[in-house]
N, C-alpha and C. Protein backbone atom coordinates (compact mmCIF):
# COMPACT_ATOMS: atom_id res chain seq x y z
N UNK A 1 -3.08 2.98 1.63
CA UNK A 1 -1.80 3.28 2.22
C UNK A 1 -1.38 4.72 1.91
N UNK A 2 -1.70 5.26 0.94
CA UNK A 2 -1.50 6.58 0.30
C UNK A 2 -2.13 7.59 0.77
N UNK A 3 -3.24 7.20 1.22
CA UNK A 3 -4.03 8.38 1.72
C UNK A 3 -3.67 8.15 3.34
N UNK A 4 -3.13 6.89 3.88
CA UNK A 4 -3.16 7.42 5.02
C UNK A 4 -1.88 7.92 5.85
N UNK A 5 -0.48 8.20 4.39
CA UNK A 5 0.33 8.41 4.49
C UNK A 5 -0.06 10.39 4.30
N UNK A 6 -0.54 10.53 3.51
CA UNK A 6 -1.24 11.88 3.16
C UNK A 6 -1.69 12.50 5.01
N UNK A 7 -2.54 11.77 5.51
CA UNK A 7 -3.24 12.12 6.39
C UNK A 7 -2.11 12.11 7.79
N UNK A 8 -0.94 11.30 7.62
CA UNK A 8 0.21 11.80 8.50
C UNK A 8 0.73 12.66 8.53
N UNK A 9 1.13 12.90 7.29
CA UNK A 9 1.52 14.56 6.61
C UNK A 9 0.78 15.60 7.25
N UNK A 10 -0.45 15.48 6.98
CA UNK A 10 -1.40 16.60 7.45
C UNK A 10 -1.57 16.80 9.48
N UNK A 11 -0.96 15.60 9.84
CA UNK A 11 -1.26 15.83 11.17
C UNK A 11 -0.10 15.87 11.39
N UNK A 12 1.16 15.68 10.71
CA UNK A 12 1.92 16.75 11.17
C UNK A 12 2.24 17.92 11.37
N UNK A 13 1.87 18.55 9.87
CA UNK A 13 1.67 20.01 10.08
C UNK A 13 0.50 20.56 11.43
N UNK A 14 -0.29 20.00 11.53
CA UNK A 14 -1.33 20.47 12.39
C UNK A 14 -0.91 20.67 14.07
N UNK A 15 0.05 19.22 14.17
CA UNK A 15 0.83 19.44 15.44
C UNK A 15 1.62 20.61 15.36
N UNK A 16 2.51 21.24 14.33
CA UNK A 16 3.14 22.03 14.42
C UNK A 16 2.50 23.58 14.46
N UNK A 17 1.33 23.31 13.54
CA UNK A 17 1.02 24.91 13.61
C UNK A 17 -0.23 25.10 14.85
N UNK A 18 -1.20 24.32 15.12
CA UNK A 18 -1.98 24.32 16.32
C UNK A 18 -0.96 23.90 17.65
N UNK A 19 0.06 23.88 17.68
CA UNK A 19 1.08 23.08 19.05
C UNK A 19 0.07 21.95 19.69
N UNK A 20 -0.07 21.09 19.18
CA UNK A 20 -1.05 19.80 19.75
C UNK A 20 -0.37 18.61 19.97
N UNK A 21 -0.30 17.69 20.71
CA UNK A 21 -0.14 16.83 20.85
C UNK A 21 -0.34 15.47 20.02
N UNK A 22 -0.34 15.43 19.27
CA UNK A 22 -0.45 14.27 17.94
C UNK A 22 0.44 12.64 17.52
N UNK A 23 1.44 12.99 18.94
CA UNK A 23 2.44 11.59 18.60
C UNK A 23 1.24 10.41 18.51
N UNK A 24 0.69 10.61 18.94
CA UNK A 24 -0.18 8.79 18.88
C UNK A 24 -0.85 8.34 18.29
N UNK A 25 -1.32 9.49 17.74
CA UNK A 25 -2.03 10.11 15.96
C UNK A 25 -1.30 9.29 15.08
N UNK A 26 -0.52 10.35 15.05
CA UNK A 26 1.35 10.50 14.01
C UNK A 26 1.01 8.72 13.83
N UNK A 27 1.89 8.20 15.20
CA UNK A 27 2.51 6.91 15.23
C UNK A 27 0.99 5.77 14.68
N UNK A 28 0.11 5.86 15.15
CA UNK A 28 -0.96 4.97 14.88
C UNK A 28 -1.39 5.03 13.33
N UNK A 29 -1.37 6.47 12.61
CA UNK A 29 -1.71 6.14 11.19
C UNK A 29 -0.62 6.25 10.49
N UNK A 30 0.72 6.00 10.40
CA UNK A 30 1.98 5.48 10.13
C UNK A 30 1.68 4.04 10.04
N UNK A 31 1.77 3.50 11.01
CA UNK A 31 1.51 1.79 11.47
C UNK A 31 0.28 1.33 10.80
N UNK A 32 -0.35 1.89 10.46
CA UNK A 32 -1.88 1.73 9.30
C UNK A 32 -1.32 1.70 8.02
N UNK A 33 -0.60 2.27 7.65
CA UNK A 33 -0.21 2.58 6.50
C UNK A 33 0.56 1.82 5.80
N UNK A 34 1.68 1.68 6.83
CA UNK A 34 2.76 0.44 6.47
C UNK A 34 1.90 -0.96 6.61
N UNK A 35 1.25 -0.99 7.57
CA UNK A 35 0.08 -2.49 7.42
C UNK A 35 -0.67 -2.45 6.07
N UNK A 36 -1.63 -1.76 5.51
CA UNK A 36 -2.03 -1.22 4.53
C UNK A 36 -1.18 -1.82 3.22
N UNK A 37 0.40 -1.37 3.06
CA UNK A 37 1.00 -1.42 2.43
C UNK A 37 1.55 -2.83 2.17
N UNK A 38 1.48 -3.65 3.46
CA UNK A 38 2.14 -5.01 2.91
C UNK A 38 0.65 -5.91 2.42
N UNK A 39 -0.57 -5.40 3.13
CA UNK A 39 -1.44 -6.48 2.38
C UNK A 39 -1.91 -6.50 1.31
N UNK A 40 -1.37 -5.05 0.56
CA UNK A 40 -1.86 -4.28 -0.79
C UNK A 40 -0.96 -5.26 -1.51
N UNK A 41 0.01 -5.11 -0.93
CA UNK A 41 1.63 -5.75 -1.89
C UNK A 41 1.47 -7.44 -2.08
N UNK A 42 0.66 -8.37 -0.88
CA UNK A 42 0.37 -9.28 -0.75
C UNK A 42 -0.57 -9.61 -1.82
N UNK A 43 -1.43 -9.09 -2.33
CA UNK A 43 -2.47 -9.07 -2.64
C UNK A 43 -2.55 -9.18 -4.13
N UNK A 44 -1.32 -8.21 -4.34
CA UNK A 44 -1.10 -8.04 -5.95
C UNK A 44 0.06 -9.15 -6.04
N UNK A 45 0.75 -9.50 -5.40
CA UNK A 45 1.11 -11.27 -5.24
C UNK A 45 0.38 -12.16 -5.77
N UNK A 46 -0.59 -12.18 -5.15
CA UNK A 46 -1.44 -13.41 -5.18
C UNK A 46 -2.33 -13.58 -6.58
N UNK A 47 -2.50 -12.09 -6.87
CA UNK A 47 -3.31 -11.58 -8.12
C UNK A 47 -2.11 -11.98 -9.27
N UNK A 48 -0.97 -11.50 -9.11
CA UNK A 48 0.02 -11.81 -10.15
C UNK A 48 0.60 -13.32 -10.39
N UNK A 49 0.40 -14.36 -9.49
CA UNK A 49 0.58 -15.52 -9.62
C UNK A 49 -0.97 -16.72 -9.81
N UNK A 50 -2.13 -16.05 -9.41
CA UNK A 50 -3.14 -16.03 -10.03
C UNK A 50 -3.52 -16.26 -11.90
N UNK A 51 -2.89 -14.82 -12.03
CA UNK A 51 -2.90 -14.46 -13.44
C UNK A 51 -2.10 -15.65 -14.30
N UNK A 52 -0.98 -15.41 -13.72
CA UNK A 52 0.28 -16.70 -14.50
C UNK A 52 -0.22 -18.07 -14.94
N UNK A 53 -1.15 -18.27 -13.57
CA UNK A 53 -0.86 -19.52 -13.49
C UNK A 53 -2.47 -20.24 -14.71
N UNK A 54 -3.28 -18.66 -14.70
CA UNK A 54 -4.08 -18.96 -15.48
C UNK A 54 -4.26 -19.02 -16.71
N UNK A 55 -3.19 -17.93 -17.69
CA UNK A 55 -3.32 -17.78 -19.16
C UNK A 55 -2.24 -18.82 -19.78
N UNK A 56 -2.71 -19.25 -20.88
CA UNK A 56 -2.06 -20.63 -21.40
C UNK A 56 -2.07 -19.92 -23.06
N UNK A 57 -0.74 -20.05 -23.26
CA UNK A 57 -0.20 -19.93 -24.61
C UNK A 57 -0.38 -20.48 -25.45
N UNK A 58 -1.03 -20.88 -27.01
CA UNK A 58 -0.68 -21.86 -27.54
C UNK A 58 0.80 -22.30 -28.15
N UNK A 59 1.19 -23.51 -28.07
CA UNK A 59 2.60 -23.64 -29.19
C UNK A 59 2.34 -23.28 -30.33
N UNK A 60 1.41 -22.88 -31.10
CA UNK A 60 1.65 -22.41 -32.48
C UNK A 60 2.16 -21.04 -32.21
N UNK A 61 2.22 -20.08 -31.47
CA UNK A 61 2.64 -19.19 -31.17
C UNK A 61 4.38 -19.05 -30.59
N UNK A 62 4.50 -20.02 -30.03
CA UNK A 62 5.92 -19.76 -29.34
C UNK A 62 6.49 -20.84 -30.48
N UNK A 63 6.89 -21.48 -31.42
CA UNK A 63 7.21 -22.14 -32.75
C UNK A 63 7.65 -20.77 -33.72
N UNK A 64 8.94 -20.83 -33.85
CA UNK A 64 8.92 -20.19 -35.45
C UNK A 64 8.98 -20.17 -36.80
């Protein structure tokens, strides 16, 4: 998601300093990015309730 937020950046400037046409560029690796971004976010979801659901405490530990 980071790099292809990077690589919007860069084709913006490029539209501006070459005068090119780039909206569909622009708009298509935007929409990558933010996609990118929710399955990353999904992912570390699944990894973080994963994790939970796997490490087991003993009660001699949570007892004071």
């Amino acid at each position: 998601s980071a790099l292809l937020v990077c690589t919007v950046i860069a084709a913006l400037f490029l539209e501006v300093l070459l005068e090119l046409q780039l909206r569909w560029l622009v708009g298509l690796l935007f929409t990558g990015s933010t996609l990118a971004l929710i399955v990353g976010l999904a992912y570390f979801l699944g990894e973080v309730h994963l994790a939970t659901q796997s490490v087991r405490i003993p009660h001699s530990y949570l007892d004071p």
